[in-house]
C-alpha atoms as a PDB file:
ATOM      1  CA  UNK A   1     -34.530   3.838 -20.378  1.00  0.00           C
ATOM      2  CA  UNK A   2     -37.835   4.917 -21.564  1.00  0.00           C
ATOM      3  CA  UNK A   3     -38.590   8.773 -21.566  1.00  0.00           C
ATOM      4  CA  UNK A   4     -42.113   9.561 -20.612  1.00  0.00           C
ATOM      5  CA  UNK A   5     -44.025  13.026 -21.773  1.00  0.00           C
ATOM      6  CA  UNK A   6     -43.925  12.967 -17.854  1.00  0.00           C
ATOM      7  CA  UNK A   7     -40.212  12.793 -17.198  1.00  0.00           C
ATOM      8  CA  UNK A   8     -39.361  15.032 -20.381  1.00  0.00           C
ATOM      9  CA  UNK A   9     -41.701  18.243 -18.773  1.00  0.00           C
ATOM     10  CA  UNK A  10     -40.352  17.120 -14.948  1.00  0.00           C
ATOM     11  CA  UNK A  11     -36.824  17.278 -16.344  1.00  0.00           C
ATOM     12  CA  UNK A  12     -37.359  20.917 -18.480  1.00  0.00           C
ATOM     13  CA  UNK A  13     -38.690  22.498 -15.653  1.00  0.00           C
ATOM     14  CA  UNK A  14     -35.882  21.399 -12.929  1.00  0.00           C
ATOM     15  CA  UNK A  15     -33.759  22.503 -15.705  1.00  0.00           C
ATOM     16  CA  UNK A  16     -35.844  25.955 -16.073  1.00  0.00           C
ATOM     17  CA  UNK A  17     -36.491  26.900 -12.644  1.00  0.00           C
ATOM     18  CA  UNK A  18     -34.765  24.694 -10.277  1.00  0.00           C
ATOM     19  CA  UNK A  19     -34.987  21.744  -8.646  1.00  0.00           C
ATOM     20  CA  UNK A  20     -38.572  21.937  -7.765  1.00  0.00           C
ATOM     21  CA  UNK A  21     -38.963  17.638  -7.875  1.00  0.00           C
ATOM     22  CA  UNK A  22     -35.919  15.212  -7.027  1.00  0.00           C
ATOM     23  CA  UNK A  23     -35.559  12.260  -8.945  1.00  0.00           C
ATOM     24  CA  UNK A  24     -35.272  10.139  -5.972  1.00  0.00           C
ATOM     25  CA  UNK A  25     -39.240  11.219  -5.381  1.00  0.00           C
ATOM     26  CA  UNK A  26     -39.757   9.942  -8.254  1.00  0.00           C
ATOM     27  CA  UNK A  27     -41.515   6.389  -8.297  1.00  0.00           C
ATOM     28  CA  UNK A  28     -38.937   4.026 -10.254  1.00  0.00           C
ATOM     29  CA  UNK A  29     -36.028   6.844 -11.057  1.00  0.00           C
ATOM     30  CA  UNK A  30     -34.440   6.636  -8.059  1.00  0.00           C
ATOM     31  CA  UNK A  31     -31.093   5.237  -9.513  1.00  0.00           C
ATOM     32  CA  UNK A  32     -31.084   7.780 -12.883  1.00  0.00           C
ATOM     33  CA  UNK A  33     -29.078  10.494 -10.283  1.00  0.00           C
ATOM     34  CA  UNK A  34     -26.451   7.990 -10.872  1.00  0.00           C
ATOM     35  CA  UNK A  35     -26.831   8.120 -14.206  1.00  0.00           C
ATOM     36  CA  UNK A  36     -26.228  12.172 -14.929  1.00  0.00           C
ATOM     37  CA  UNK A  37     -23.680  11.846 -12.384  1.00  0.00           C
ATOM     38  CA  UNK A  38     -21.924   9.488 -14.822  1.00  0.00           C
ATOM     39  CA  UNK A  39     -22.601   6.188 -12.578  1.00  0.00           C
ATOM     40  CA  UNK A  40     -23.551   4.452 -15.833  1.00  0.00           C
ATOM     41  CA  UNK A  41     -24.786   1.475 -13.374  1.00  0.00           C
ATOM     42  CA  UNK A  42     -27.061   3.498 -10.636  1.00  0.00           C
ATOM     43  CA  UNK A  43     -26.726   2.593  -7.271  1.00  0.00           C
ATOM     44  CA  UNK A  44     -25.824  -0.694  -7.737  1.00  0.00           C
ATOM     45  CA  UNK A  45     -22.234  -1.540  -7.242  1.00  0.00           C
ATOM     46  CA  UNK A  46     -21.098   1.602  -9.398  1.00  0.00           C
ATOM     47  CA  UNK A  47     -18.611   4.083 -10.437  1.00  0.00           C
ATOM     48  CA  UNK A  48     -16.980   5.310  -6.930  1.00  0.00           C
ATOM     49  CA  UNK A  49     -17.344   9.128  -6.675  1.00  0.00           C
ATOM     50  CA  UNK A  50     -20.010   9.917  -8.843  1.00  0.00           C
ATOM     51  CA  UNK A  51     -21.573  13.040  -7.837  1.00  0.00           C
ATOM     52  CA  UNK A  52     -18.419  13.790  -5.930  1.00  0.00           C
ATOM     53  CA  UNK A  53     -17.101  17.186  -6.333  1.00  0.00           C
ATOM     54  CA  UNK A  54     -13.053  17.288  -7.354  1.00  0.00           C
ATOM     55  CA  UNK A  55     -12.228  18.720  -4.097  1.00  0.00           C
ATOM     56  CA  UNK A  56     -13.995  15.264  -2.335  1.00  0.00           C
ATOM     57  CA  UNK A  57     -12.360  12.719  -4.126  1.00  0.00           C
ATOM     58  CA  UNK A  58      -8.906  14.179  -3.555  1.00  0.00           C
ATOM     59  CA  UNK A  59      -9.656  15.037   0.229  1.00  0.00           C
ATOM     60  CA  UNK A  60     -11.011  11.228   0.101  1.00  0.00           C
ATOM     61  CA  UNK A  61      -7.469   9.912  -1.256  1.00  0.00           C
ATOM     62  CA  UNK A  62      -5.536  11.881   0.925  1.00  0.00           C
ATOM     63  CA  UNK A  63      -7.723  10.247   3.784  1.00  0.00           C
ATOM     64  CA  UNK A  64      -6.876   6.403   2.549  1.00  0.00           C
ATOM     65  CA  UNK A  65      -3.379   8.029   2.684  1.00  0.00           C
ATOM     66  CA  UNK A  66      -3.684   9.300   6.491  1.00  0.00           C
ATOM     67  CA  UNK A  67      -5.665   6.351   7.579  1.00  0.00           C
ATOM     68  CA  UNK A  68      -3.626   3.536   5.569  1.00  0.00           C
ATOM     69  CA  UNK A  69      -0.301   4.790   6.024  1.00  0.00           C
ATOM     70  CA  UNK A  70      -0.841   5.121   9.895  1.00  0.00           C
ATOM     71  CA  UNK A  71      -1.950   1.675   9.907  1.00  0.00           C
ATOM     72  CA  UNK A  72       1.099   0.157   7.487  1.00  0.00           C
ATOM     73  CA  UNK A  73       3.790   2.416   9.437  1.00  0.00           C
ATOM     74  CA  UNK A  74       2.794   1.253  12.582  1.00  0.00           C
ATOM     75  CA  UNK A  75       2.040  -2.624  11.975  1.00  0.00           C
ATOM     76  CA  UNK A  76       5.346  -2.799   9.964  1.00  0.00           C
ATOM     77  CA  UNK A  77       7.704  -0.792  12.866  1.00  0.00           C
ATOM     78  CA  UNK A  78       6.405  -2.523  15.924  1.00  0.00           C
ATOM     79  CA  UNK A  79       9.086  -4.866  17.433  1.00  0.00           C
ATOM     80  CA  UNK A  80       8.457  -7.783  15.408  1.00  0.00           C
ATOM     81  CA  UNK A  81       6.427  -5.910  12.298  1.00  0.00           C
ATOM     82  CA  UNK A  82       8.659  -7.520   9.544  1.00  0.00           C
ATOM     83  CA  UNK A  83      10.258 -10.747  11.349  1.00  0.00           C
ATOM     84  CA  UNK A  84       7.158 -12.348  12.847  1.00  0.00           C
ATOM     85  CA  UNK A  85       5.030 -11.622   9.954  1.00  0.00           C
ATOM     86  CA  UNK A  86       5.342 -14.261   6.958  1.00  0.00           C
ATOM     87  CA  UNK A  87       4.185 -12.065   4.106  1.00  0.00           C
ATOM     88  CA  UNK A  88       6.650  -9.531   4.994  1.00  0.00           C
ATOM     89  CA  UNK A  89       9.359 -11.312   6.750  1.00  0.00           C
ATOM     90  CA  UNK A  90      12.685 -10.206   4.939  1.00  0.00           C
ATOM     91  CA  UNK A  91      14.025 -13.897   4.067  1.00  0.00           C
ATOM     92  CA  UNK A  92      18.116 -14.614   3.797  1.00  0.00           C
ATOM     93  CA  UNK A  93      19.416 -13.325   0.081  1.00  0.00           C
ATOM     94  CA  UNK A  94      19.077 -15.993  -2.350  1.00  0.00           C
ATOM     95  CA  UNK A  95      22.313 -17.361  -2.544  1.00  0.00           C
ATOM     96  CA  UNK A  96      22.614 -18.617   0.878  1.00  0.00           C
ATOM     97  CA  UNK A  97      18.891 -19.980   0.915  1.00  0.00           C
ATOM     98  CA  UNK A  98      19.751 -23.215  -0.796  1.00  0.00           C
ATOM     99  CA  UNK A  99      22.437 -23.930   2.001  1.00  0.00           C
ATOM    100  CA  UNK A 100      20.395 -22.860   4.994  1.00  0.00           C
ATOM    101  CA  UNK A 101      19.414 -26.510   5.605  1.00  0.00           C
ATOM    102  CA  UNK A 102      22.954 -27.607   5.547  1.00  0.00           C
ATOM    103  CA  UNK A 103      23.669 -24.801   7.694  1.00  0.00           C
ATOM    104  CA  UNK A 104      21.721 -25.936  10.272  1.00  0.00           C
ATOM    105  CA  UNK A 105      23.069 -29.130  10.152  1.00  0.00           C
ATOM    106  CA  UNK A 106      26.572 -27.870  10.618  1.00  0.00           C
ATOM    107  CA  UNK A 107      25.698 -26.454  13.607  1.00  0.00           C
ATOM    108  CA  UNK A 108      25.232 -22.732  12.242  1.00  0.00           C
ATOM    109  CA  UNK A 109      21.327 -22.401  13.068  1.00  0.00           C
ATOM    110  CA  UNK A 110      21.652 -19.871  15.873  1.00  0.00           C
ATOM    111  CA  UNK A 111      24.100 -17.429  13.179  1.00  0.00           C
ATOM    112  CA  UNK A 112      20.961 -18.550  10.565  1.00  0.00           C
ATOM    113  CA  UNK A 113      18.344 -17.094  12.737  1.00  0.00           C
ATOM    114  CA  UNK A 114      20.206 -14.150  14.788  1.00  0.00           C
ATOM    115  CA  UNK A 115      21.362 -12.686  10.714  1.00  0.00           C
ATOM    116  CA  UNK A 116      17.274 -12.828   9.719  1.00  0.00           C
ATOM    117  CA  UNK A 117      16.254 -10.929  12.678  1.00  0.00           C
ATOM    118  CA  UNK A 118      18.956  -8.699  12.543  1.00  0.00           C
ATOM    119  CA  UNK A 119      17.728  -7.644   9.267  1.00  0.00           C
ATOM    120  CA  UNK A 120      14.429  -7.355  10.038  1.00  0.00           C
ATOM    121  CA  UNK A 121      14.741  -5.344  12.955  1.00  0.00           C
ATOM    122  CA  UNK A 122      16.849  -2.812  10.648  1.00  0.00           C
ATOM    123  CA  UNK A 123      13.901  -2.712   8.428  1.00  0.00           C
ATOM    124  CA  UNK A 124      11.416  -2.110  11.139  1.00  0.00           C
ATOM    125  CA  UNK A 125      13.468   0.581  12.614  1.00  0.00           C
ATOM    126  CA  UNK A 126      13.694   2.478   9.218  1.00  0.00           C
ATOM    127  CA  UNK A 127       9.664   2.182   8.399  1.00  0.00           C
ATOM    128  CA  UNK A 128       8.807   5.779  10.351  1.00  0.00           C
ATOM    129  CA  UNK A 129      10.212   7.376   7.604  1.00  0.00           C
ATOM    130  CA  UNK A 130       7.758   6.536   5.309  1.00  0.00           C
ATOM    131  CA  UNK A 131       4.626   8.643   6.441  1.00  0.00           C
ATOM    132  CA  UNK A 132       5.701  12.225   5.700  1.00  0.00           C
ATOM    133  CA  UNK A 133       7.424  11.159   1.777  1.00  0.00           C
ATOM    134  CA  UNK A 134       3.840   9.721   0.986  1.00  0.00           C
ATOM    135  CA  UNK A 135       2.186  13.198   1.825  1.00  0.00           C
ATOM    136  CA  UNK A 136       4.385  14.924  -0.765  1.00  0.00           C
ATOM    137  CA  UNK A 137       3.233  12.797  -3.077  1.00  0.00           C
ATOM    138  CA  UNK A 138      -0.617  13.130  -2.587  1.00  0.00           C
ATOM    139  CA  UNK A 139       0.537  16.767  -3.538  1.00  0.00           C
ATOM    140  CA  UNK A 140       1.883  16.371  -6.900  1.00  0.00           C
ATOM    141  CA  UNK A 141      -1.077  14.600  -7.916  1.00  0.00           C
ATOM    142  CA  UNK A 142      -4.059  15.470 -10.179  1.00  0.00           C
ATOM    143  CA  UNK A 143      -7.457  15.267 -10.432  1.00  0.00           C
ATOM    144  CA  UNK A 144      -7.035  13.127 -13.779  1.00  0.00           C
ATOM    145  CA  UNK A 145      -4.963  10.979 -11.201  1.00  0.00           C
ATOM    146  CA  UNK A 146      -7.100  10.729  -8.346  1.00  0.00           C
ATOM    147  CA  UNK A 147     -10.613   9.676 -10.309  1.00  0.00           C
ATOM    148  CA  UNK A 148      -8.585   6.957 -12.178  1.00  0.00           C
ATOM    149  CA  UNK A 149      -7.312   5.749  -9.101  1.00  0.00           C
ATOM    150  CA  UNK A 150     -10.502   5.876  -6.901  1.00  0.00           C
ATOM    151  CA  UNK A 151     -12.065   3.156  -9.074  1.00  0.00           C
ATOM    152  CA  UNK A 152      -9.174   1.252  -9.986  1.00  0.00           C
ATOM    153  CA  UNK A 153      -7.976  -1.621  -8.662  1.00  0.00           C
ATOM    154  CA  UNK A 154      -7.976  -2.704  -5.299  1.00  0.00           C
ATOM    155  CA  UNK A 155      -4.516  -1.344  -4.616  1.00  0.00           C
ATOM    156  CA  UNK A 156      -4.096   1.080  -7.400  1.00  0.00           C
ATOM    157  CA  UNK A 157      -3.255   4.277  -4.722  1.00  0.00           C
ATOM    158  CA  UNK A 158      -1.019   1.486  -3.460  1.00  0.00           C
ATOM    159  CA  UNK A 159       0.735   0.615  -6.594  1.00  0.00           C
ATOM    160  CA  UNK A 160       0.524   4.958  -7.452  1.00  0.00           C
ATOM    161  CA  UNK A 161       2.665   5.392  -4.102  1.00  0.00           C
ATOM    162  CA  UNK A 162       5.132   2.705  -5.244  1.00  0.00           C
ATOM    163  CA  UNK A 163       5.805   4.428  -8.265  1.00  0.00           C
ATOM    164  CA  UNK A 164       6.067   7.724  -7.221  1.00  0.00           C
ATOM    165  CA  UNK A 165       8.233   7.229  -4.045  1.00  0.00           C
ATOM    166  CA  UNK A 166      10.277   4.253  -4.301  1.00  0.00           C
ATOM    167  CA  UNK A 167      13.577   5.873  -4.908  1.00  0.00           C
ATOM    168  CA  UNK A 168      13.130   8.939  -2.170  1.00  0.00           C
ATOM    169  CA  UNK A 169      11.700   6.107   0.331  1.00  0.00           C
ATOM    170  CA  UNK A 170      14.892   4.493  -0.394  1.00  0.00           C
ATOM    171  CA  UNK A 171      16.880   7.410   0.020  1.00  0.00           C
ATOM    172  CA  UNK A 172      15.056   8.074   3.468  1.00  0.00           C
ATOM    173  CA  UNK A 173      15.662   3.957   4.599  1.00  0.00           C
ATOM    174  CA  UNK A 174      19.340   3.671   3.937  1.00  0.00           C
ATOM    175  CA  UNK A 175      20.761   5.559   6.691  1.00  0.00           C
ATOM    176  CA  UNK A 176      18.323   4.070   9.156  1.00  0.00           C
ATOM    177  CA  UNK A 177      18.500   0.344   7.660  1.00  0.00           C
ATOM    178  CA  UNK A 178      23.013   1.572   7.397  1.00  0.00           C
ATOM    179  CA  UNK A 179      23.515   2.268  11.557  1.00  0.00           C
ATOM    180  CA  UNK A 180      20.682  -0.350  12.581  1.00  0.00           C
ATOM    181  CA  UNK A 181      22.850  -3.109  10.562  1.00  0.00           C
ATOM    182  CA  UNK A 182      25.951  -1.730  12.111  1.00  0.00           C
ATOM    183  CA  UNK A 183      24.667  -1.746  15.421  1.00  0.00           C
ATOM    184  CA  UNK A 184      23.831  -5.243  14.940  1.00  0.00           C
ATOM    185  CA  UNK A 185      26.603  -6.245  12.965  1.00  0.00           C
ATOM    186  CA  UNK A 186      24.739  -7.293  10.516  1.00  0.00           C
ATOM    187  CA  UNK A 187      27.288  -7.300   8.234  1.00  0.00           C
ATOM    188  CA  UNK A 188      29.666  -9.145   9.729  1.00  0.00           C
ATOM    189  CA  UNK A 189      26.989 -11.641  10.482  1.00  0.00           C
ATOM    190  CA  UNK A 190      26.428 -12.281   6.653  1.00  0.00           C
ATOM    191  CA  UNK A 191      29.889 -12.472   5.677  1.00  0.00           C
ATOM    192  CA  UNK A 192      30.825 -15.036   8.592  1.00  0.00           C
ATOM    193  CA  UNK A 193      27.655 -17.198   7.021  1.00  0.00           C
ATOM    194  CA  UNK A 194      29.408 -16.522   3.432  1.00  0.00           C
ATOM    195  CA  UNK A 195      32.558 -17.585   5.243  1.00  0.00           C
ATOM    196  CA  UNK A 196      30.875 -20.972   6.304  1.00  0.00           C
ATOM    197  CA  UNK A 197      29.366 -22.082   2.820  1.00  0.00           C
ATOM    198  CA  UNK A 198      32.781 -22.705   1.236  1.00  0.00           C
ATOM    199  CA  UNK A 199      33.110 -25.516   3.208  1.00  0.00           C
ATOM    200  CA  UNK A 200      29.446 -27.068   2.528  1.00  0.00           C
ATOM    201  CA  UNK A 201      28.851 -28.685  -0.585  1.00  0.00           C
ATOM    202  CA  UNK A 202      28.031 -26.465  -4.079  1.00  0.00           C
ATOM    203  CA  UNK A 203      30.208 -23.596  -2.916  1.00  0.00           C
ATOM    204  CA  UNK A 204      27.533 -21.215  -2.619  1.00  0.00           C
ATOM    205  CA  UNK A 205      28.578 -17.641  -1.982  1.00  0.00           C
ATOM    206  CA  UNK A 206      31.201 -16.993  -4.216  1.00  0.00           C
ATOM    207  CA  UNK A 207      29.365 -15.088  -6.414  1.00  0.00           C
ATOM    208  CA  UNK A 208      28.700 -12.303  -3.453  1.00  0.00           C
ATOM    209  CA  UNK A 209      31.322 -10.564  -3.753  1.00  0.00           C
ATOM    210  CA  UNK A 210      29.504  -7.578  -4.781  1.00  0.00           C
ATOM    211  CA  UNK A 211      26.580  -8.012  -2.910  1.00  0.00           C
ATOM    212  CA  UNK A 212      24.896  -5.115  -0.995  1.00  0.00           C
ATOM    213  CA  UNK A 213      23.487  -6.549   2.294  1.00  0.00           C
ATOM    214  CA  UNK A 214      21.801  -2.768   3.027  1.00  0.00           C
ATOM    215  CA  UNK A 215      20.305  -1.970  -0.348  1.00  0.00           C
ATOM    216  CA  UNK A 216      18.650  -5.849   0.016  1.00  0.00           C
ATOM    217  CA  UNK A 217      17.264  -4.842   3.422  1.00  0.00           C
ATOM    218  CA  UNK A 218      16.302  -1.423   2.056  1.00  0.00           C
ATOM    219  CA  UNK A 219      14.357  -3.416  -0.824  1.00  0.00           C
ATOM    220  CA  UNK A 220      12.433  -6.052   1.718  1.00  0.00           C
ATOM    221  CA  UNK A 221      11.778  -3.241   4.248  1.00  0.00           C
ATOM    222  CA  UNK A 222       9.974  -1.054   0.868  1.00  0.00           C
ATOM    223  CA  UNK A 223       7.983  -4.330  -0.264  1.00  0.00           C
ATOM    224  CA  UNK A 224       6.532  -4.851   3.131  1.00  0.00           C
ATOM    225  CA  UNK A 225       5.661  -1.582   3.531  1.00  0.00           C
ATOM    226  CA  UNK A 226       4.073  -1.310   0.263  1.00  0.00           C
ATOM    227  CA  UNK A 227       2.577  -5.175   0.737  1.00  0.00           C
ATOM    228  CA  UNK A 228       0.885  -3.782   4.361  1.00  0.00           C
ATOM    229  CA  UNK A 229      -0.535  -0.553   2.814  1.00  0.00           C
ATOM    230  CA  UNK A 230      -1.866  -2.543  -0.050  1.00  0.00           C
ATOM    231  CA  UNK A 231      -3.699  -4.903   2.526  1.00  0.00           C
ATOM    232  CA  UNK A 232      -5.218  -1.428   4.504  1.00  0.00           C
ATOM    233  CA  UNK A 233      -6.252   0.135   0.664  1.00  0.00           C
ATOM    234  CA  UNK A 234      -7.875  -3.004   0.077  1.00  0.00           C
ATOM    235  CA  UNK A 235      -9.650  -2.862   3.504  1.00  0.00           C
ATOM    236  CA  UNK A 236     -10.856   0.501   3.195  1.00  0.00           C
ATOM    237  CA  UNK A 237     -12.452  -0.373  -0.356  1.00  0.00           C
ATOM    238  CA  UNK A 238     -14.352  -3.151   0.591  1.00  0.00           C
ATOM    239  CA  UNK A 239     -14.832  -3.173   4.483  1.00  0.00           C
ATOM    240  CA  UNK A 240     -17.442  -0.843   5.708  1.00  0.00           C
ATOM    241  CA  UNK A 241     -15.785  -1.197   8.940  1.00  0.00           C
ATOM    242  CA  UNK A 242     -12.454   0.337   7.373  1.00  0.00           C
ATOM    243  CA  UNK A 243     -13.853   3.430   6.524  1.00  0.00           C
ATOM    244  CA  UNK A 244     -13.702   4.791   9.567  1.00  0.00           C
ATOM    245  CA  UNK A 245     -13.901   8.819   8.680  1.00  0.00           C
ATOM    246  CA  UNK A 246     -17.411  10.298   7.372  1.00  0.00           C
ATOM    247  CA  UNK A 247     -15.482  11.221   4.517  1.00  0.00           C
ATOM    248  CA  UNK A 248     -14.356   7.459   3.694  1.00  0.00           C
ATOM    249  CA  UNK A 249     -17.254   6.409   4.049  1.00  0.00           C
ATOM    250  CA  UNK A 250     -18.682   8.963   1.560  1.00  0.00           C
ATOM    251  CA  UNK A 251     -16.415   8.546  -0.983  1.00  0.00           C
ATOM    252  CA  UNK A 252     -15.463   4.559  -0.923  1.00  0.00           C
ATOM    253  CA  UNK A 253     -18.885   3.753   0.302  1.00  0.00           C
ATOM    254  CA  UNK A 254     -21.496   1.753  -1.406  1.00  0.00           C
ATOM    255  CA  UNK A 255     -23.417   3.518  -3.946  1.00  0.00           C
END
């Protein structure tokens, strides 16, 4: 950009004595506020935040946080939040997928279906847990942390979450995701399917012995909640309609 006589005096005297003339007023500068704010592109399609004090963008981040995690929790725990939702839906462990068609054949359907919903109601009954562990976290982080993440990726707070919480949402879903599968003999519903493969061709199951049923529930209940809250970051990002808050708006709003 070209700097006029014009713009160099304008400039030295807002500098001098205060802003006396916005830029905005000013026939074809409208977009250089963007610039000294370090929005290298203006106001078109640029950095998120710029001009934003520190104390904004982390209020704005804690707000995706509020709004998002609401959302996630309470899409996720509804009765039918994992099992009736194909992205999220926690499937049957891997070694008794191959023999789920033969299964069915041999008359074990009903066991097939009654063991996937079991889990999945475990996870959905565990989910609550997640809202208050996600709030410490907004804590520990930085101001370095949040400007990265407000123009990163479309689920970068998302994928920040996941990294920072993982094991102490774990710890949190276990004892809910242990008595739900209890309750609903879950258990005992997985080993009486392990109990049927023997019999089917490729004797699928034998390597189970050490598998943990709860820590796989705990695992599919953490990637749909992480895979829902990814979906509301996104919204809020690029949906005007998302940003439902002043402060949303303000902060993930078009430049």
């Amino acid at each position: 950009m070209k700097i006029t006589p014009l713009f160099h005096l304008l400039l030295t005297a807002s500098l001098l004595t205060g802003p006396v003339v916005t830029l905005a007023q000013i026939p074809g500068l409208g977009s250089l506020g963007g610039v000294l704010n370090g929005n290298q592109t203006g106001n078109t399609g640029g950095i998120l935040g710029a001009g934003l004090s520190d104390s904004q963008i982390g209020s704005g981040l804690k707000e995706v946080l509020a709004v998002g995690t609401q959302k996630a929790v309470k899409l996720v725990s509804a009765p039918g939040g994992y099992l009736d939702n194909p992205a999220i839906r926690i499937p049957l462990p891997k070694d008794v997928q191959p023999a789920e068609r033969l299964l069915r054949d041999a008359g074990q359907g009903a066991r097939v279906d009654n063991f996937v919903a079991s889990m999945n109601h475990a996870a959905e009954s565990a989910a609550p847990e997640a809202a208050g562990i996600f709030s410490d976290a907004v804590k520990a982080m930085t101001i370095d942390d949040a400007r990265r993440l407000l123009n990163g990726g479309d689920t970068s707070i998302t994928d920040y979450f996941k990294a920072k919480t993982s094991d102490k949402l774990a710890a949190a879903f276990r004892p809910h995701v242990v008595a739900a599968m209890k309750t609903n003999g879950v258990a005992d519903k997985f080993q009486a399917l392990q109990g049927s493969m023997p019999k089917l061709p490729f004797g699928l199951g034998a390597s189970s012995g050490g598998f943990d049923i709860n820590t796989y529930v705990v695992n599919g209940a953490l990637n749909g909640l992480f895979y829902m809250l990814g979906q509301q970051e996104k919204q809020i990002r690029t949906n005007p309609a998302a940003q439902t808050t002043s402060l949303l708006k303000q902060v993930f709003g078009k430049p």
